[in-house]
C-alpha atoms as a PDB file:
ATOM      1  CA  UNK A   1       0.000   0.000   0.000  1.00  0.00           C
ATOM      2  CA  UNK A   2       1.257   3.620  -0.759  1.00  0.00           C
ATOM      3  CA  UNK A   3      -0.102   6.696   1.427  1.00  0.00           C
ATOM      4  CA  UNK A   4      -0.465   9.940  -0.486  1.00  0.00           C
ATOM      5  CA  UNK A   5      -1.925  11.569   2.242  1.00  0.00           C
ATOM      6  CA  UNK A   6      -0.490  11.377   5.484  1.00  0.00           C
ATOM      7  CA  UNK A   7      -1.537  13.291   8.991  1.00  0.00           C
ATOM      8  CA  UNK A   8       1.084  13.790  11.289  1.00  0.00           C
ATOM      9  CA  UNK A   9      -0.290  14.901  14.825  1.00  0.00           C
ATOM     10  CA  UNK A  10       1.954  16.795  16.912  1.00  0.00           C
ATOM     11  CA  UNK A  11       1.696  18.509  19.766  1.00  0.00           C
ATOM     12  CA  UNK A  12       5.884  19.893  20.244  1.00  0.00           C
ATOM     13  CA  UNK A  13       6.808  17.770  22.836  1.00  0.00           C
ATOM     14  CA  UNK A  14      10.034  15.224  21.791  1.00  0.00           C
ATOM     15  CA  UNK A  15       8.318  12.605  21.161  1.00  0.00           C
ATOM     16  CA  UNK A  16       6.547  14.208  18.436  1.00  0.00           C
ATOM     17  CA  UNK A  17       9.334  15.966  16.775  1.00  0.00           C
ATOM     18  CA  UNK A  18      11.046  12.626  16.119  1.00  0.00           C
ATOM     19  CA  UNK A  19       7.642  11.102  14.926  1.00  0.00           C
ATOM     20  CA  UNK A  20       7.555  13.854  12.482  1.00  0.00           C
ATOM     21  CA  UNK A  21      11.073  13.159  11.003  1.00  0.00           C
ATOM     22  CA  UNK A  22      10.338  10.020  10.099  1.00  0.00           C
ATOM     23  CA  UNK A  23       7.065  10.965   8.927  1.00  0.00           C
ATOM     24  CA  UNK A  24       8.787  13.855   6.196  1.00  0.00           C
ATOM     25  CA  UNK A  25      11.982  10.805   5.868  1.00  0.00           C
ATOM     26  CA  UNK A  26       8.804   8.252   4.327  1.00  0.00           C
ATOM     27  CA  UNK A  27       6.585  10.784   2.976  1.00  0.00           C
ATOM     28  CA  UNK A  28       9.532  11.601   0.509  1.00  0.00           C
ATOM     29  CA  UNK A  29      10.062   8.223  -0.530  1.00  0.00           C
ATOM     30  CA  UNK A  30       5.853   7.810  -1.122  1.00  0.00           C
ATOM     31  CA  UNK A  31       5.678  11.444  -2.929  1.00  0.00           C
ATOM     32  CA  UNK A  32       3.273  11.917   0.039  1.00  0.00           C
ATOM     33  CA  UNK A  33       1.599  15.189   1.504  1.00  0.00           C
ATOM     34  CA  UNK A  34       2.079  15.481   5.426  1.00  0.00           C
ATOM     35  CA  UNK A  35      -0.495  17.502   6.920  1.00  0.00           C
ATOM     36  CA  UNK A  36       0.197  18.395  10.714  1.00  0.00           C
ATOM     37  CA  UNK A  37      -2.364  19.067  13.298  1.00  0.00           C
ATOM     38  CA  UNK A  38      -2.043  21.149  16.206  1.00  0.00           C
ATOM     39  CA  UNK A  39      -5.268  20.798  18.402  1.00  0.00           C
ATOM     40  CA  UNK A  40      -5.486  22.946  21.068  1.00  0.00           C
ATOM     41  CA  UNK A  41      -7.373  20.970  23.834  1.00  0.00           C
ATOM     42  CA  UNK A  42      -8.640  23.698  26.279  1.00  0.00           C
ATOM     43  CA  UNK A  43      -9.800  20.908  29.126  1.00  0.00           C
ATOM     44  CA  UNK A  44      -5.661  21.364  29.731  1.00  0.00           C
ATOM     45  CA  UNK A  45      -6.440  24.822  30.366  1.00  0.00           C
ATOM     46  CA  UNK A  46      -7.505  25.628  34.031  1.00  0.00           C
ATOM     47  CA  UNK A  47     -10.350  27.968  34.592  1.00  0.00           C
ATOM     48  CA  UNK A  48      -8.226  31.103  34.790  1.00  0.00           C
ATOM     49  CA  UNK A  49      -4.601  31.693  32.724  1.00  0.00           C
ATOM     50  CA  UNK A  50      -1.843  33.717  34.229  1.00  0.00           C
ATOM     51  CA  UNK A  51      -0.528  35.812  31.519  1.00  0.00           C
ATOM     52  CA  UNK A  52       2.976  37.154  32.165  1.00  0.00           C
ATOM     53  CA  UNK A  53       1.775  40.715  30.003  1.00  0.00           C
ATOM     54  CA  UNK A  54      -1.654  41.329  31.711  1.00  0.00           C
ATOM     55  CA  UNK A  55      -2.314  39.076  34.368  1.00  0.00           C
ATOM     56  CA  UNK A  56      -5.081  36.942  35.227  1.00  0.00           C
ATOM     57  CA  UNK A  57      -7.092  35.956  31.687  1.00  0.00           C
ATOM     58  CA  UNK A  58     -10.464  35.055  32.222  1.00  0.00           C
ATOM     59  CA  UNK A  59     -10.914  31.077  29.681  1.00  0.00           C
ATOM     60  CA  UNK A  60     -12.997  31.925  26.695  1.00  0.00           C
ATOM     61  CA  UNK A  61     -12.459  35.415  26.484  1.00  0.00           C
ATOM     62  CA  UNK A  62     -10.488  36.752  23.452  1.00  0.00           C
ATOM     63  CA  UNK A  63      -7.435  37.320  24.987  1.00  0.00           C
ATOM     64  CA  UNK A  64      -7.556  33.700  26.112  1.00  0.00           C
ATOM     65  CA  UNK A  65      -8.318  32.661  22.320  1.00  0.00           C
ATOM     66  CA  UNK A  66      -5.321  34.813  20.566  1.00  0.00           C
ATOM     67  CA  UNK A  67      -2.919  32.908  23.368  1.00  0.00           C
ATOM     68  CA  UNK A  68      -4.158  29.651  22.484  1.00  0.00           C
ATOM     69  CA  UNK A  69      -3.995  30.469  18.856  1.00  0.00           C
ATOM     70  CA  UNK A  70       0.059  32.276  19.764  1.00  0.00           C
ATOM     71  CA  UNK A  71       1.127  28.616  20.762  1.00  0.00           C
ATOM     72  CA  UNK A  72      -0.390  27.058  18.167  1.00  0.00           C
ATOM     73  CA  UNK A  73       1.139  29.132  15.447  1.00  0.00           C
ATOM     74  CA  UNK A  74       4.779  28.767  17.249  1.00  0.00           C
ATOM     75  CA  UNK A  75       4.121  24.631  17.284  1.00  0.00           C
ATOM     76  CA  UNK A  76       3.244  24.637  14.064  1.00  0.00           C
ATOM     77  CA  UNK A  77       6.509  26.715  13.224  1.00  0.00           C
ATOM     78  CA  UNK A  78       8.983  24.754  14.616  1.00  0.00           C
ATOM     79  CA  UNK A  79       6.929  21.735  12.877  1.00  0.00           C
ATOM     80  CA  UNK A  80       7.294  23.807   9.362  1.00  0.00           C
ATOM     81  CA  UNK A  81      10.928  24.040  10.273  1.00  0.00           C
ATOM     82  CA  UNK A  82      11.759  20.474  10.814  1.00  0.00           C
ATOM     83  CA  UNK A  83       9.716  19.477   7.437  1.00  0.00           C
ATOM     84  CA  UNK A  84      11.845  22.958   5.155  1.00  0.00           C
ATOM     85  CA  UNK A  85      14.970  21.339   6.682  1.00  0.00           C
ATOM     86  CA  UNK A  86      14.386  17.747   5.402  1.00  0.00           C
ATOM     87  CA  UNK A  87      13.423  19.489   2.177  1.00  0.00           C
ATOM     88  CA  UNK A  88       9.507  19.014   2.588  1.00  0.00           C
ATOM     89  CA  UNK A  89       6.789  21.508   2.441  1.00  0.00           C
ATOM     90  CA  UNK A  90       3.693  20.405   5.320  1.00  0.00           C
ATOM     91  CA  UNK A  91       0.075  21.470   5.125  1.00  0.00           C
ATOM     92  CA  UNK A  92      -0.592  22.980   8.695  1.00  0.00           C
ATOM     93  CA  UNK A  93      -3.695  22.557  11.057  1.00  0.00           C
ATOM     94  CA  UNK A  94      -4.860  24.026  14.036  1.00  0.00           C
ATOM     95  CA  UNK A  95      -7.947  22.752  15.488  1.00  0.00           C
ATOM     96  CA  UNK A  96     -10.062  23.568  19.249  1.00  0.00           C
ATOM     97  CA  UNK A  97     -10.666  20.321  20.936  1.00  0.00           C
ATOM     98  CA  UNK A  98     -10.331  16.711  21.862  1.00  0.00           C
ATOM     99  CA  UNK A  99      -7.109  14.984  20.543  1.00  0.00           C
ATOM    100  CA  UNK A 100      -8.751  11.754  20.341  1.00  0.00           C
ATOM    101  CA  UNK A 101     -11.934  13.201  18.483  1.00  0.00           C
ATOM    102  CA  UNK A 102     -10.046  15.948  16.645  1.00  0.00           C
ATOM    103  CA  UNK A 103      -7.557  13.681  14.848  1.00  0.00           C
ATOM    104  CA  UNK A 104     -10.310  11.642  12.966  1.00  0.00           C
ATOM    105  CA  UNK A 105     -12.310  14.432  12.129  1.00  0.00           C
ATOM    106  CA  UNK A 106      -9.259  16.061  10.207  1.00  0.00           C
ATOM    107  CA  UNK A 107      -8.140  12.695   8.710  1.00  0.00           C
ATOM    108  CA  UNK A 108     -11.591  12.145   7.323  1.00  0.00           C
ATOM    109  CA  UNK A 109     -11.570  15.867   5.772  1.00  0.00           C
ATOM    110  CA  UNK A 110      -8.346  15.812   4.655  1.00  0.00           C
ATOM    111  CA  UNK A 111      -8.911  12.135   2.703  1.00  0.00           C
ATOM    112  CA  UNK A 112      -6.098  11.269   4.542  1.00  0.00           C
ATOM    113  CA  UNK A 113      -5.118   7.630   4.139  1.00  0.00           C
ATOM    114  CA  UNK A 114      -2.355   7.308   7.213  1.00  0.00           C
ATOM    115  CA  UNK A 115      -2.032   9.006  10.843  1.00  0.00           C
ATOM    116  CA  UNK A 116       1.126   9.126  12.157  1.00  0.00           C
ATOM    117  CA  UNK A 117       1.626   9.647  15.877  1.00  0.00           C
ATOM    118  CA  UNK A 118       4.263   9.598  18.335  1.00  0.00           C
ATOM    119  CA  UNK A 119       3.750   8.003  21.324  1.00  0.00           C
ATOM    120  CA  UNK A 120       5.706   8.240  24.930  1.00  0.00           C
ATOM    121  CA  UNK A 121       5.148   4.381  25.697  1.00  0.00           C
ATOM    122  CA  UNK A 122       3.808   5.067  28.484  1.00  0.00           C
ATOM    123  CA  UNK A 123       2.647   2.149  31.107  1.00  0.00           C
ATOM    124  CA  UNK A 124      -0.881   0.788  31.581  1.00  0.00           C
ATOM    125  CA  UNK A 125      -1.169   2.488  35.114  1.00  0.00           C
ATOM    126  CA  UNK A 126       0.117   5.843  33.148  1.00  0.00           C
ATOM    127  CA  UNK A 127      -2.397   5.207  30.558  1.00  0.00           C
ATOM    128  CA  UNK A 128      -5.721   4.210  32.582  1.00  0.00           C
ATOM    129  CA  UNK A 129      -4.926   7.357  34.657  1.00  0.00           C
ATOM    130  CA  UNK A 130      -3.921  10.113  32.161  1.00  0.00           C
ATOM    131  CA  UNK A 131      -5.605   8.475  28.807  1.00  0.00           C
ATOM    132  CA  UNK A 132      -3.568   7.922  25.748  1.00  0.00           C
ATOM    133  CA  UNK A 133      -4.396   9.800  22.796  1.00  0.00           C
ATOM    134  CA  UNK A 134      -2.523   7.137  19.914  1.00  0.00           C
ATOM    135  CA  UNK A 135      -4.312   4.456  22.042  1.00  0.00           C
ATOM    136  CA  UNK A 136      -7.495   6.155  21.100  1.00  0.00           C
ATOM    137  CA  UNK A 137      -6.806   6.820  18.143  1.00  0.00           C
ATOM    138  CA  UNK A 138      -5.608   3.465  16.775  1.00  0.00           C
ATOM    139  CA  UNK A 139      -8.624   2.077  18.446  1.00  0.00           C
ATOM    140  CA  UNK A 140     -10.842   4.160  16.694  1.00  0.00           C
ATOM    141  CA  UNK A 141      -9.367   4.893  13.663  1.00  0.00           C
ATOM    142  CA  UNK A 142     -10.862   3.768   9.961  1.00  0.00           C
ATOM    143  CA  UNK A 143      -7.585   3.897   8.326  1.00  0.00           C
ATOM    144  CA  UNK A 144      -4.190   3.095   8.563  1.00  0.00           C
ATOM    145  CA  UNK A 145      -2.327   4.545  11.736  1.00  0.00           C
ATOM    146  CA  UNK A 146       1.479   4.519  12.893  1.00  0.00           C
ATOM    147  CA  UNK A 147       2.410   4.974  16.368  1.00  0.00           C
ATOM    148  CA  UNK A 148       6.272   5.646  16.355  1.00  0.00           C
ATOM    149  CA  UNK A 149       7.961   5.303  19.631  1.00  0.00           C
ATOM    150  CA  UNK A 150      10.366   7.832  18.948  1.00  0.00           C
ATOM    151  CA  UNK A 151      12.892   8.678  21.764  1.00  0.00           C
ATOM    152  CA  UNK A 152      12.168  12.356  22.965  1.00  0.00           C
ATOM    153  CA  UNK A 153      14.387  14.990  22.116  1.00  0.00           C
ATOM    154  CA  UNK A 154      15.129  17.588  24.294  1.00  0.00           C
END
């Protein structure tokens, strides 16, 4: 099977920036299009944000909104970065929500016909406590999905 499409979820931790290598490294050899999804889950988000410029930021407002949307952009920047210096160009995404629910939603738009994720191995205890999103998502999933158990960079 070749993937034309792939969608490579990442979220800027280490984990993800060495699934995303080896998603442009295969991509290349497939004459693929990575898309990458950042999804901005705001349950992560407690019910009032301490911004170092103004303070307290009350969740929902629009200040609260055009932080969210700051990270995303600088995630999805040093994402853009790793994919110019392998050579390859990446299709970003930034989308308000679950992981879990969110990754599915933009593989089905997208026609995409692989996920990639990168996954922190962690335990079962680690796992039943916190969730797992690639468990979820290879559980769930219609198509073809790659956990890569990348070591984390730093």
């Amino acid at each position: 099977m070749v993937f034309k499409t792939l969608l490579m979820a990442y979220d800027g931790s280490g984990f993800s920036r060495g699934a995303l290598r080896t998603a442009v490294a295969n991509a290349s050899l497939w004459d693929a299009t990575v898309h990458t999804i950042y999804v901005v889950n705001p349950r992560y988000y407690a019910s009032t944000i301490v911004d170092p410029q103004i303070g307290v930021v009350e969740p929902r407002s629009a200040h609260w909104l055009q932080m969210l949307e700051r990270e995303a952009d600088e995630m999805l920047a040093g994402a853009t970065q790793i994919a110019n210096d392998a050579g390859m160009t990446i299709v970003p995404h930034v989308v308000l929500g679950d992981p879990r629910d969110e990754i599915l939603d933009t593989a089905k738009e997208i026609g995409a016909d692989l996920i990639i994720l990168g996954s922190a191995g962690k335990g079962r205890t680690k796992r039943f406590l916190l969730g797992s999103v690639s468990t979820s998502v290879v559980t769930e999933s219609p198509i073809a999905t790659l956990v890569i158990h990348a070591h984390s960079e730093k």
